[in-house]
Protein backbone atom coordinates (compact mmCIF):
# COMPACT_ATOMS: atom_id res chain seq x y z
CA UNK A 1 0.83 -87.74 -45.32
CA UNK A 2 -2.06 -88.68 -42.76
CA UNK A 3 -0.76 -91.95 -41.10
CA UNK A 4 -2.93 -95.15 -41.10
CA UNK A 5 -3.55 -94.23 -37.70
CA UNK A 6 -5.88 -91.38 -38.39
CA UNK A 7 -7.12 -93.09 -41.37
CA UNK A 8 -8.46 -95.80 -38.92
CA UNK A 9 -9.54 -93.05 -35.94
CA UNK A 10 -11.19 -91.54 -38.78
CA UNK A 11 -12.94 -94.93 -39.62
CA UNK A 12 -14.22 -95.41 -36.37
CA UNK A 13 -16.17 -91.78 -36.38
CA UNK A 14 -17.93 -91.95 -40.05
CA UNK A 15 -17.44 -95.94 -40.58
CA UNK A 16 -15.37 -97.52 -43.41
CA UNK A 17 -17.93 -97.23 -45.91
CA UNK A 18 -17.56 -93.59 -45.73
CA UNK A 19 -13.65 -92.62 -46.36
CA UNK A 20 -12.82 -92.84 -49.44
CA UNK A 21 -8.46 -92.99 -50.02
CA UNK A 22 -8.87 -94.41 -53.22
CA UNK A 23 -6.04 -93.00 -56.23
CA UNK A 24 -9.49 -92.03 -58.17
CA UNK A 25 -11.27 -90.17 -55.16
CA UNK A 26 -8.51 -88.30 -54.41
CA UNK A 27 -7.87 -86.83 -57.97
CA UNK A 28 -11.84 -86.67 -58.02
CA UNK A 29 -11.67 -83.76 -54.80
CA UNK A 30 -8.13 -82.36 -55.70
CA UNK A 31 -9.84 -79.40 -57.91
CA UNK A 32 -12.39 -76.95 -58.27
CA UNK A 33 -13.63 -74.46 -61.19
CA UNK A 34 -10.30 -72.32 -60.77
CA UNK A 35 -7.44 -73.30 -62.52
CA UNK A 36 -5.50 -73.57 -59.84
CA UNK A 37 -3.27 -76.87 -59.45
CA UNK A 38 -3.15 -78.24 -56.09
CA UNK A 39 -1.75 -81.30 -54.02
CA UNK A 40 -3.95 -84.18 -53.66
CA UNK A 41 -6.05 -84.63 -50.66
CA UNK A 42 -4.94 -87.51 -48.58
CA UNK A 43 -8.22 -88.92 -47.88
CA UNK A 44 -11.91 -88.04 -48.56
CA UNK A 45 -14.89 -88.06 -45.92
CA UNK A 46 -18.54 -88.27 -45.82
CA UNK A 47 -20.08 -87.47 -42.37
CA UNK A 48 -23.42 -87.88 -41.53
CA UNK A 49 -24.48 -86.11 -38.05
CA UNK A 50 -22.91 -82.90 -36.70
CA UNK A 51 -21.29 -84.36 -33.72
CA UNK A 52 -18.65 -86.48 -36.36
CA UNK A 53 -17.59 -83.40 -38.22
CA UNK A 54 -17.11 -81.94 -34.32
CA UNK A 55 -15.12 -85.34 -33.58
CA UNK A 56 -13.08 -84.92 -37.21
CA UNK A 57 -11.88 -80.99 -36.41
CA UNK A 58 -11.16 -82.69 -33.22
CA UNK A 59 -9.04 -85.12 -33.88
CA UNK A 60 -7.46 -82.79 -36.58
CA UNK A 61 -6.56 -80.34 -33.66
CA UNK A 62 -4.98 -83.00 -32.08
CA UNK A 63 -3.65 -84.74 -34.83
CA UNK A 64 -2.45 -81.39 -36.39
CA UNK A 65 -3.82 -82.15 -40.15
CA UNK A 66 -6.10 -79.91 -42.00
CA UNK A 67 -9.70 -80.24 -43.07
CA UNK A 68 -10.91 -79.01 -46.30
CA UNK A 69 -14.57 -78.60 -46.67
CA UNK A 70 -16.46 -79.06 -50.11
CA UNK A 71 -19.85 -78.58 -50.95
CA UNK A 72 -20.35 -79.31 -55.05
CA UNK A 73 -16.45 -78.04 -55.18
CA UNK A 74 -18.24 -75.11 -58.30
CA UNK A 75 -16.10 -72.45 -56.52
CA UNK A 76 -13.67 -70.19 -59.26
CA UNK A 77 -11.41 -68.74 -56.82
CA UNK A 78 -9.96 -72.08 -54.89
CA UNK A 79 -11.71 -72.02 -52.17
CA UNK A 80 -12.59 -76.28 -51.63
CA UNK A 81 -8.48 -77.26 -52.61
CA UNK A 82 -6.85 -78.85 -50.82
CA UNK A 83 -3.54 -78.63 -49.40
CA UNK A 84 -0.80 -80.78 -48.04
CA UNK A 85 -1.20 -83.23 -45.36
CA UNK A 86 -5.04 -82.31 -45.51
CA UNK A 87 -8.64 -84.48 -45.30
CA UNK A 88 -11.73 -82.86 -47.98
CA UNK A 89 -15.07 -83.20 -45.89
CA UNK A 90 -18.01 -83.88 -47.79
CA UNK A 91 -21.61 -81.52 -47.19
CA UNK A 92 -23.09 -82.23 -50.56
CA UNK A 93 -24.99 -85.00 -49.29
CA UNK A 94 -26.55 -83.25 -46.52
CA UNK A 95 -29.52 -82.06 -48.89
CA UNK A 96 -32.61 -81.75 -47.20
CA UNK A 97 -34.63 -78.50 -46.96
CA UNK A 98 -35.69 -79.29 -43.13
CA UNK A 99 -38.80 -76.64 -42.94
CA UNK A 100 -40.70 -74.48 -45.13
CA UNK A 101 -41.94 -71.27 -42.35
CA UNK A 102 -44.60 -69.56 -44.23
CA UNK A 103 -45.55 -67.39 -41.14
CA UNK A 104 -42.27 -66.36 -40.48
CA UNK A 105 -41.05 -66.34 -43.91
CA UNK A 106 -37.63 -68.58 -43.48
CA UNK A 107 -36.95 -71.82 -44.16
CA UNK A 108 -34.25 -74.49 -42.40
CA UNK A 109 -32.10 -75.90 -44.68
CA UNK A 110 -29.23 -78.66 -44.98
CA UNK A 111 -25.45 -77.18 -46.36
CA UNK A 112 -25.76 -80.11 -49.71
CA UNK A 113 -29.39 -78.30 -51.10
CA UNK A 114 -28.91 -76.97 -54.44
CA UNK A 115 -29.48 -73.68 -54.51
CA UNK A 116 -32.39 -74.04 -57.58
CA UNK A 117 -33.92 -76.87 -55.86
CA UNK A 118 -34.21 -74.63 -53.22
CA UNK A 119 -36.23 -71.86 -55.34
CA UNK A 120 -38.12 -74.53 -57.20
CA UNK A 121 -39.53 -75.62 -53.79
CA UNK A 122 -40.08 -72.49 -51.83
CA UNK A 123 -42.13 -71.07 -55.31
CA UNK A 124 -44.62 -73.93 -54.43
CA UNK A 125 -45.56 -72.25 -51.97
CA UNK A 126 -45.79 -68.32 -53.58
CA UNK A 127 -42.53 -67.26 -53.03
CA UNK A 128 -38.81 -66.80 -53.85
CA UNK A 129 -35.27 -67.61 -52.29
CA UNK A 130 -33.66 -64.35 -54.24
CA UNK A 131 -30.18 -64.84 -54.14
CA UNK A 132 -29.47 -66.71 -57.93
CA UNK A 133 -25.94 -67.64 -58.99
CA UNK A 134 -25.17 -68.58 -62.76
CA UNK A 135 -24.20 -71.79 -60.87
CA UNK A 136 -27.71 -71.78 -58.98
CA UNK A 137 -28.32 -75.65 -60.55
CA UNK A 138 -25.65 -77.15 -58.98
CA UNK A 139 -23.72 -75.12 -56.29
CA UNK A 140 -25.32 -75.67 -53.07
CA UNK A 141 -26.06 -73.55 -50.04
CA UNK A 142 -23.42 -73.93 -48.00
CA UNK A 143 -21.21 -72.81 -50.59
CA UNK A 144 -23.25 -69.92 -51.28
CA UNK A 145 -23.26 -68.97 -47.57
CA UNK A 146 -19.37 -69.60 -47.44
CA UNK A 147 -18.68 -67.44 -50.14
CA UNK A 148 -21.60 -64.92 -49.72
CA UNK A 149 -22.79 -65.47 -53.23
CA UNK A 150 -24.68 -63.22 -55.27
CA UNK A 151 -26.17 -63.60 -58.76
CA UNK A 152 -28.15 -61.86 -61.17
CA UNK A 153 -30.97 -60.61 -59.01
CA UNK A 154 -28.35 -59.29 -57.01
CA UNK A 155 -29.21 -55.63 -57.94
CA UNK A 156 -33.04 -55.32 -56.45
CA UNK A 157 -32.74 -58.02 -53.40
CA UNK A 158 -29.19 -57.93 -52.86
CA UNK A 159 -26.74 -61.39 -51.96
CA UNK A 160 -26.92 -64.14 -49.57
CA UNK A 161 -26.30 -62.40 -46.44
CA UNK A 162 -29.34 -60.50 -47.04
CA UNK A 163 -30.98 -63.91 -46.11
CA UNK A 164 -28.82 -65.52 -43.91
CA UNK A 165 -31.04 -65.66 -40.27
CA UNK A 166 -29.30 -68.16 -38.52
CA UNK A 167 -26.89 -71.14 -38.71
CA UNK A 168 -25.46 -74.36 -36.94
CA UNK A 169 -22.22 -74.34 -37.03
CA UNK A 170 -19.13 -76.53 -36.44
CA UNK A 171 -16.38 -73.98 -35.30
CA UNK A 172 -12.39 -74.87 -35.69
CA UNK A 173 -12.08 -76.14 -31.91
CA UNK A 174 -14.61 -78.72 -32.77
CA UNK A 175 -17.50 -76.93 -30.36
CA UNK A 176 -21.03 -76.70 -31.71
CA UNK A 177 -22.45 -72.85 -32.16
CA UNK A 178 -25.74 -71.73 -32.97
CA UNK A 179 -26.23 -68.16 -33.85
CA UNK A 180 -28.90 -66.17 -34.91
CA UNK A 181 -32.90 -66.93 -35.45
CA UNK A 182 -36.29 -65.97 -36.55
CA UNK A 183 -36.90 -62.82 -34.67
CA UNK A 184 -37.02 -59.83 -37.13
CA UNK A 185 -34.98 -57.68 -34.90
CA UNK A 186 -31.67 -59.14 -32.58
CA UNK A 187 -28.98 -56.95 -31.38
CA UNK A 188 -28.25 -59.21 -28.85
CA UNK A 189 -24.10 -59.00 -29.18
CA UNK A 190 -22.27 -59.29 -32.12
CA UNK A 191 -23.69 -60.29 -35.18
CA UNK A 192 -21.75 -63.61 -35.56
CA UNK A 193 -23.90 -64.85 -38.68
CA UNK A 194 -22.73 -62.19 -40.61
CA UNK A 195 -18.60 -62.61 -39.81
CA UNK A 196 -19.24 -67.01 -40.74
CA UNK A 197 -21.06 -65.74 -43.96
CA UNK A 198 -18.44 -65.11 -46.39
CA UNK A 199 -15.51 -66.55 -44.06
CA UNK A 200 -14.62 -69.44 -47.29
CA UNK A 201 -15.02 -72.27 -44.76
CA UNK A 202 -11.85 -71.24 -42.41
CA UNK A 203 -13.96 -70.24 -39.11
CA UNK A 204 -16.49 -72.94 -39.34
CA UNK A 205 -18.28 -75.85 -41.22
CA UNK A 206 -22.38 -75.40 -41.87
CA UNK A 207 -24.47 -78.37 -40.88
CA UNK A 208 -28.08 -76.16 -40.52
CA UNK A 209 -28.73 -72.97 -42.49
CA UNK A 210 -32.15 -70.57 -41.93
CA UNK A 211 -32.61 -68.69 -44.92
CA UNK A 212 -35.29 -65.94 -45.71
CA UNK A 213 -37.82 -66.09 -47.97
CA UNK A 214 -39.99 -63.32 -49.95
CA UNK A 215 -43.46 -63.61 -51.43
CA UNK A 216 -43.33 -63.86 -55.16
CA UNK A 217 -43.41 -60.73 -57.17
CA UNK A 218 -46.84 -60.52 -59.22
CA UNK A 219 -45.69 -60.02 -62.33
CA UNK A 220 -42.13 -59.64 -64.38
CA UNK A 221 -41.13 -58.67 -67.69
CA UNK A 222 -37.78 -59.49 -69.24
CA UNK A 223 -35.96 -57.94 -72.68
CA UNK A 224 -32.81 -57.91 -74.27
CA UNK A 225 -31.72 -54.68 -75.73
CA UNK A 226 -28.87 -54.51 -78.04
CA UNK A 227 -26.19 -52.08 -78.53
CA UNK A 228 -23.59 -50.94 -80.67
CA UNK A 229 -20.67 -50.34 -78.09
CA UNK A 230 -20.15 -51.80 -75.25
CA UNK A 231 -19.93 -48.14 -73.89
CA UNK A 232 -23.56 -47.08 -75.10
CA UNK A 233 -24.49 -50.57 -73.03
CA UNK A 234 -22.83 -49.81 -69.70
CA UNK A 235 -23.87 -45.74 -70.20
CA UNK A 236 -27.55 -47.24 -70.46
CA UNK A 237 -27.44 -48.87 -67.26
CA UNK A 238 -26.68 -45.99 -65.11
CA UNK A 239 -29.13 -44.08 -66.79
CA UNK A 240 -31.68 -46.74 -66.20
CA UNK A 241 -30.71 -46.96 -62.02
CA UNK A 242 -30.84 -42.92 -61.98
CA UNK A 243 -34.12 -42.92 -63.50
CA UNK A 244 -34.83 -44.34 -60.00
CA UNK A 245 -36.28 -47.80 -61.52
CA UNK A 246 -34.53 -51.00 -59.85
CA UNK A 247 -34.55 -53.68 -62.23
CA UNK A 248 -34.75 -57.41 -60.54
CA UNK A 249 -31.62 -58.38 -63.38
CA UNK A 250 -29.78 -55.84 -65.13
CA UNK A 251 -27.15 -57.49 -66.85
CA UNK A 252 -24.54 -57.55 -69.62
CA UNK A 253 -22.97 -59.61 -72.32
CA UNK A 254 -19.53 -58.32 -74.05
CA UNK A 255 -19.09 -59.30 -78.68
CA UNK A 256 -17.03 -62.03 -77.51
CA UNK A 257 -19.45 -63.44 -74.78
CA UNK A 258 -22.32 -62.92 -77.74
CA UNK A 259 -20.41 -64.85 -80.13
CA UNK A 260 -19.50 -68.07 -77.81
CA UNK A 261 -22.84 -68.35 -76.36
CA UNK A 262 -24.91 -68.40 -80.15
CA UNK A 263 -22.08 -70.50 -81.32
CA UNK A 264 -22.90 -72.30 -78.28
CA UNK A 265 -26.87 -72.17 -77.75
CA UNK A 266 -27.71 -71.08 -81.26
CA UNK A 267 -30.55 -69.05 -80.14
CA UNK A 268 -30.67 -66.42 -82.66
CA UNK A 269 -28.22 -63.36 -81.12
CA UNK A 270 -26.87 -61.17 -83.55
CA UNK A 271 -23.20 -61.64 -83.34
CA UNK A 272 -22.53 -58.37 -84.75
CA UNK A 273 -23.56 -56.65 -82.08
CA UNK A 274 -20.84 -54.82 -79.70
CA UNK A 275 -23.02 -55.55 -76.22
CA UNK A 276 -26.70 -56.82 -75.03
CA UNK A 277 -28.37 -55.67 -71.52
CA UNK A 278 -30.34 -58.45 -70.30
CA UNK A 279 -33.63 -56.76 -68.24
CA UNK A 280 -36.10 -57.73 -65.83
CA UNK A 281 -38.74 -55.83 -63.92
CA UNK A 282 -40.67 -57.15 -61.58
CA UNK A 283 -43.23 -56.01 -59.02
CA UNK A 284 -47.10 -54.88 -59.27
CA UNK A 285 -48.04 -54.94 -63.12
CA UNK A 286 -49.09 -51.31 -63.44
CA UNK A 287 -45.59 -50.72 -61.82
CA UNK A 288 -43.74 -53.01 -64.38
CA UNK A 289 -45.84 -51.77 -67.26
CA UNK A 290 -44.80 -47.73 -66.40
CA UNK A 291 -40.78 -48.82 -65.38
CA UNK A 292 -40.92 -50.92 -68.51
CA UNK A 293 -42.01 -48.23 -71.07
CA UNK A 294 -39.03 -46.04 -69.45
CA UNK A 295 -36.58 -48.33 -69.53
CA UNK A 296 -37.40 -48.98 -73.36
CA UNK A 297 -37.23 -45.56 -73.84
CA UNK A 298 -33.73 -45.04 -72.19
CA UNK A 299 -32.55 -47.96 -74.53
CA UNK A 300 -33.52 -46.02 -77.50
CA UNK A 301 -31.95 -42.84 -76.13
CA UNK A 302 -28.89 -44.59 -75.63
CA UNK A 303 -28.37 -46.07 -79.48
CA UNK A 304 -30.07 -49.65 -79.00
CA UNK A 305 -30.68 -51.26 -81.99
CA UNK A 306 -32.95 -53.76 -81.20
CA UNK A 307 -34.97 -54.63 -78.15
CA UNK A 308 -36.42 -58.09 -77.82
CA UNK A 309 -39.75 -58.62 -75.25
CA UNK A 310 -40.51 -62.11 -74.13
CA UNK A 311 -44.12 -62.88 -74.55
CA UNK A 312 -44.76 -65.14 -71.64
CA UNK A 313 -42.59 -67.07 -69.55
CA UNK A 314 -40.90 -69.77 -71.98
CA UNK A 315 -39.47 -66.82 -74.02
CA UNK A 316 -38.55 -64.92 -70.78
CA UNK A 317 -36.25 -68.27 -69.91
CA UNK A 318 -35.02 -68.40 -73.56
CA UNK A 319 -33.99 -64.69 -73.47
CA UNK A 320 -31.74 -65.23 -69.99
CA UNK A 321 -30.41 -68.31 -71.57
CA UNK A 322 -27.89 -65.80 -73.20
CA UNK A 323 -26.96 -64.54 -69.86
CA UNK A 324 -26.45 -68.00 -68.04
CA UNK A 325 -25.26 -69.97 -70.43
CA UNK A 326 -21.99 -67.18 -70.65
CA UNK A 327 -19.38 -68.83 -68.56
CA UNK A 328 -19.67 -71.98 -70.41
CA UNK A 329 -19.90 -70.79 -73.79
CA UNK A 330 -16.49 -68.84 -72.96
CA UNK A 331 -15.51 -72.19 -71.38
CA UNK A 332 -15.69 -74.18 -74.26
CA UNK A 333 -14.26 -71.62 -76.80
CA UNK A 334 -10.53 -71.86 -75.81
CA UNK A 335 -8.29 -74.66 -73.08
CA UNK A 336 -8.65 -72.55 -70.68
CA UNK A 337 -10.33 -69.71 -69.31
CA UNK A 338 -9.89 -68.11 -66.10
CA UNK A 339 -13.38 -66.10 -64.84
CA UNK A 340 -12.27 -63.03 -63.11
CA UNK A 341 -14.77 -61.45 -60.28
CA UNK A 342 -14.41 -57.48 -59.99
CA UNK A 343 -17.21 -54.47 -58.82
CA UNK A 344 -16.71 -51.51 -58.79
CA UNK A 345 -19.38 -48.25 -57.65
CA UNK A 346 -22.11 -48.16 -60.61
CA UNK A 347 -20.79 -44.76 -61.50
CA UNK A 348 -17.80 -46.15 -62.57
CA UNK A 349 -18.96 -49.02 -64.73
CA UNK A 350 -18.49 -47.69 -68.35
CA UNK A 351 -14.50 -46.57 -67.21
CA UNK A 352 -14.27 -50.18 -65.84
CA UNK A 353 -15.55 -51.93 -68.79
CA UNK A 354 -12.93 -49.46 -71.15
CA UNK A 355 -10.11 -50.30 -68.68
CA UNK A 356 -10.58 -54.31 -69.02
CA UNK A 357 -10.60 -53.70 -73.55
CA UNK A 358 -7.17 -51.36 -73.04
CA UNK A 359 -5.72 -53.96 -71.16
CA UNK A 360 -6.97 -57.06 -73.58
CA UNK A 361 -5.56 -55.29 -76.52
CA UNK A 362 -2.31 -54.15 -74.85
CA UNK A 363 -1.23 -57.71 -73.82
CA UNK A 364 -2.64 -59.26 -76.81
CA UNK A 365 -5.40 -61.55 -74.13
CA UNK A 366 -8.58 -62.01 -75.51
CA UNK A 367 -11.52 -61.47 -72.94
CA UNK A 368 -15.11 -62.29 -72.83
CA UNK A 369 -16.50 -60.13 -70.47
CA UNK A 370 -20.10 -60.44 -69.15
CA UNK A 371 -21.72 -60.19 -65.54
CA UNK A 372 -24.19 -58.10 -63.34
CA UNK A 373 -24.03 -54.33 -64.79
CA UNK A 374 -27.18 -53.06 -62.90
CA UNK A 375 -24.73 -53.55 -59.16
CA UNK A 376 -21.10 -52.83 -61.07
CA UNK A 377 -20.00 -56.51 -60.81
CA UNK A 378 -18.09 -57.66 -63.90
CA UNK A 379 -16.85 -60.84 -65.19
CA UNK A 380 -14.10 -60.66 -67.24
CA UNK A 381 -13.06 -64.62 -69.02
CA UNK A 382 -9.49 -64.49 -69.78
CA UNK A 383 -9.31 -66.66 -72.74
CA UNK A 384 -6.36 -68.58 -73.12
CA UNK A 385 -4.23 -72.15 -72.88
CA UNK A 386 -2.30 -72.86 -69.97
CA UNK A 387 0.11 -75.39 -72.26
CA UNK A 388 1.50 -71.97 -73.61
CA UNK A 389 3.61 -70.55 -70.93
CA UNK A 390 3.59 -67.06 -72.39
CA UNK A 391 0.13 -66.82 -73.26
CA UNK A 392 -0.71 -67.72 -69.93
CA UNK A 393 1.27 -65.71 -68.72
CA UNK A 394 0.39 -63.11 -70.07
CA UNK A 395 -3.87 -64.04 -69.02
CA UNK A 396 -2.39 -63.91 -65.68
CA UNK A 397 -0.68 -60.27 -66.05
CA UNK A 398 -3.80 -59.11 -67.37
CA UNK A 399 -6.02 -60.27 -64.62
CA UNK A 400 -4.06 -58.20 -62.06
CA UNK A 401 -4.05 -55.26 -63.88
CA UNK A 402 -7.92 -56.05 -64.35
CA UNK A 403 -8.07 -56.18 -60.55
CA UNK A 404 -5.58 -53.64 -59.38
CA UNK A 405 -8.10 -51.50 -61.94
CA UNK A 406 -11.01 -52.05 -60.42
CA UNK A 407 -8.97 -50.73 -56.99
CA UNK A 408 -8.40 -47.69 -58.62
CA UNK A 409 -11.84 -47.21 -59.39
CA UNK A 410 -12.89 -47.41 -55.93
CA UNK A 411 -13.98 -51.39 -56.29
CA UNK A 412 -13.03 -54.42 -55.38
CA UNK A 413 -11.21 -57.70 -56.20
CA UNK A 414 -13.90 -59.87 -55.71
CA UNK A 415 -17.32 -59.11 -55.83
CA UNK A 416 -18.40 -62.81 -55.07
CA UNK A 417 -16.18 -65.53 -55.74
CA UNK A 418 -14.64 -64.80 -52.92
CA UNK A 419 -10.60 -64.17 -52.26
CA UNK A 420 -9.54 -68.14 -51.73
CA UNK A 421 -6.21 -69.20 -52.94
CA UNK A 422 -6.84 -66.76 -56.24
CA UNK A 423 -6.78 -63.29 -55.30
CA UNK A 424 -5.25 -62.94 -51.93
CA UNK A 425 -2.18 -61.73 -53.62
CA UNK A 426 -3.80 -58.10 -53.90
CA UNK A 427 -6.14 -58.04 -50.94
CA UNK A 428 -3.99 -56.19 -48.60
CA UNK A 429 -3.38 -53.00 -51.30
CA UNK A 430 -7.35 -53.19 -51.31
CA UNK A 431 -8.11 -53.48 -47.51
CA UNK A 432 -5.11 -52.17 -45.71
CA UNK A 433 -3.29 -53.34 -42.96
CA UNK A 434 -5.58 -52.76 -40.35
CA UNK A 435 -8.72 -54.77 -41.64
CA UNK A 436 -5.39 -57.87 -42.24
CA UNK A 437 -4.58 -57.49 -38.89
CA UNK A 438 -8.11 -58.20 -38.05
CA UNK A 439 -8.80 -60.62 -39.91
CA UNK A 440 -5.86 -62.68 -39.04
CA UNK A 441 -6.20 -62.11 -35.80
CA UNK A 442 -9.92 -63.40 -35.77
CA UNK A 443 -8.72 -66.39 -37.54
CA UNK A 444 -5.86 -67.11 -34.77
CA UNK A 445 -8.27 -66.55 -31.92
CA UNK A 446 -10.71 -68.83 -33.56
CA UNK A 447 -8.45 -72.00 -35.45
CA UNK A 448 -5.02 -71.23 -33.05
CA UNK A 449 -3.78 -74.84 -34.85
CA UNK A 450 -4.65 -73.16 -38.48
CA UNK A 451 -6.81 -76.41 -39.19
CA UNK A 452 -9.37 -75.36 -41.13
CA UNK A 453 -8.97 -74.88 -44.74
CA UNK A 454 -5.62 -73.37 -44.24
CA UNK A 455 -4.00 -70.38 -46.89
CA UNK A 456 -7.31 -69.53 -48.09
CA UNK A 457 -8.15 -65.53 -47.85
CA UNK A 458 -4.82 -65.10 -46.33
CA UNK A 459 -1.44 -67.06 -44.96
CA UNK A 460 -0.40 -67.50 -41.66
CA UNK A 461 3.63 -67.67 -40.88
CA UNK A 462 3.71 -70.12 -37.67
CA UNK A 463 2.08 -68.28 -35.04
CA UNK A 464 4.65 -66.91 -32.13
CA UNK A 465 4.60 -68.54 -28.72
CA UNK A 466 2.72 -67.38 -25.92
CA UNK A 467 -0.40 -64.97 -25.88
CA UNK A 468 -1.46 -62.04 -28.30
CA UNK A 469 -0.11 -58.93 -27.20
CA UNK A 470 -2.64 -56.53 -26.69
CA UNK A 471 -0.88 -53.17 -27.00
CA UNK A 472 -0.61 -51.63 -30.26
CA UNK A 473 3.12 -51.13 -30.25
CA UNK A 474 3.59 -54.66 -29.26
CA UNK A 475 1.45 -55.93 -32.10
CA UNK A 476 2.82 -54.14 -34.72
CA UNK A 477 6.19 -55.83 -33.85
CA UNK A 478 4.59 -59.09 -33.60
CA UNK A 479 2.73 -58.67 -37.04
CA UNK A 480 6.05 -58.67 -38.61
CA UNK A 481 7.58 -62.00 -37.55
CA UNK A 482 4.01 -63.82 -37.03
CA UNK A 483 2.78 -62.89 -40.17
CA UNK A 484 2.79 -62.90 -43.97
């Protein structure tokens, strides 16, 4: 437990009116969209400036207790819990988009800005912030960026690395870093923008992001197609991506996932049908015109039943209401369901999708499965109650063979949730030791006092004394009683 103490050194950086230690903020920050349980945090704070989060990793390097940092705390793989002896440091209120570059195409953002906001703003102006999270409305960028989120457009312009130019960055020692820019090209040593995005907030804290921008397509078409299988579905889409057309959304919905979200939305889905592709094109009209005639076509070929066209744009947002409204339809349908985050190579989609029924059916686990088809990233919903200790159980022994499937296939465990506290228990069969021996030692070299959002990714046994060896030999020895 953090002693009064730090409580009032804390105090004295943020001021009073920005700690919070009461019994209800606590509980309020102790969880996150995973169901993961985990300890309460011992106190909650709200910086304001960049030089008091560098004070507060500071003090907890001196201190030796743990900072957590939280953006909107949407994260499914426990990434924002905390953990014992720990402090949860607030970013959501750091919300203001700082510059809008239209000459160089970027724009200078605050961690807290919601990620739609964002692309509300930014289409002012004729363009489009691309990467587009079902949780776009109220996860914010600094999450994104943490987590390297992708999304539904994910399949034409690709996840938020793609437009990560630069950052401001509090690093685990408590020094201020500032990486990257607005030049087009810069090879100038290593690309340390690219190793923060994706680190899950345990090699620094954001405070500035620059983000690319892209002009607004022309024109875009969207269309459900309907299938009877869910194999005739996932067949369609590789057929669609070899037909070399690259849809801006290419995305699937599972029976199940149909069922909870008209029982949910009651928008008219057939909830007969085995699977539905949610489609977009977008680009120069005569472009989207040809690819969308195709595409139809390839639909047909491949046993759809019906395809739906949006008119204009209101019917285009109805149609992908199906499509983001999954996770909480699926959320709503049972006590609890744990969202599951796999990829695997496009090729193999159709075997992945027939791997995740076999294993439904064989441990008796229902599972809603929807997510982005078009770049192999699925998300199965393991649909269950955790107040039944064998059905849960039995969620849970699904999702690994879900995972340690997607392996097999050439994929991976997490196509962009992120590893956190959730899946770290198979990311060593999926990386190897090598790439863990990296990665830990990166982490070491960076947060030696393990200070910043501790256990996620990976865990750390107490670090050995002295210096890192540096000779192979000497480090494989020291791997085994330094780490876990």
């Amino acid at each position: 437990m953090i002693s009064t103490n730090i409580v009032k050194k804390l105090k004295e950086i943020i001021g009073g009116e920005n700690l919070f230690d009461s019994p209800e903020s606590r509980l309020a920050y102790s969880y996150d969209s995973s169901p993961i349980n985990a300890p309460l945090p011992d106190v909650v704070v709200r910086p304001s400036t960049a030089e008091q989060i560098s004070q507060i990793i500071q003090l907890a390097n001196a201190e030796k207790f743990t900072v957590i940092p939280r953006g909107s705390g949407t994260g499914l793989s426990g990434g924002t819990l905390p953990s014992e002896n720990s402090i949860i440091l607030l970013t959501n209120h750091w919300n203001r988009i700082l510059e809008i570059d239209q000459e160089n195409l970027s724009v200078w953002v605050e961690p807290g800005v919601i990620t739609a906001v964002l692309q509300q703003e930014v289409e002012k102006f004729g363009f489009i912030y691309p990467p587009d999270p079902g949780s776009a409305s109220i996860s914010t960028i600094g999450g994104n960026v943490a987590e390297n989120a992708g999304g539904l457009r994910g399949l034409k312009y690709g996840v938020t690395k793609n437009y990560v130019l630069g950052m401001e960055v509090i690093l685990p020692t408590g020094e201020i870093l500032h990486t990257g820019g607005k030049s087009v090209k810069d090879v100038a040593g290593y690309n340390l923008k690219d190793v923060l995005t994706g680190s899950e907030g345990t090699l620094g804290i954001f405070t500035k992001i620059l983000l690319k921008i892209i002009p607004k397509p022309e024109t875009s078409r969207t269309f459900l197609a309907f299938f009877p299988t869910m194999d005739d579905a996932a067949k369609t889409v590789s057929a669609i991506i070899t037909a070399k057309i690259t849809p801006s959304m290419l995305e699937i919905l599972d029976n199940t996932t149909i069922r909870c979200v008209e029982d949910y939305t009651h928008i008219g889905l057939p909830i007969e049908t085995a699977a539905i592709l949610l489609i977009e094109l977008d680009g120069k009209k005569s472009v989207v015109d040809d690819d969308a005639l195709l595409v139809n076509e390839i639909c047909r070929k491949h046993n759809a039943t019906t395809i739906k066209v949006a008119q204009d744009e209101s019917e285009s947002v109805k149609l992908k209401t199906a499509r983001r409204s999954a996770f909480a339809s699926l959320a709503r349908a049972t006590p609890t369901t744990m969202t599951e985050d796999v990829a695997v190579p496009r090729s193999e989609l159709a075997r992945l999708v027939s791997r995740i029924c076999e294993i439904g059916k064989k441990n008796d686990v229902r599972i809603g499965t929807f997510g982005h088809a078009g770049d192999g990233n699925l998300h199965p919903n393991y649909m269950t109650d955790k107040r039944d200790a064998k059905a849960f159980a039995r969620a849970e022994k699904s999702i690994i063979e879900v995972e340690e499937a997607a392996i097999d296939l050439g994929g991976t465990i997490t196509g962009e949730h992120g590893v956190g506290l959730y899946k770290k228990r198979l990311l060593e069969k999926m990386v190897g030791s090598p790439s863990m021996t990296m990665m830990r030692t990166l982490k070491q070299m960076m947060d030696p006092n393990n200070i910043l959002n501790p256990g996620k990714i990976f865990d750390l046994k107490p670090k050995c004394e002295g210096p890192l060896p540096t000779d192979r030999e000497q480090i494989k020895k020291f791997e085994d009683v330094a780490w876990i």
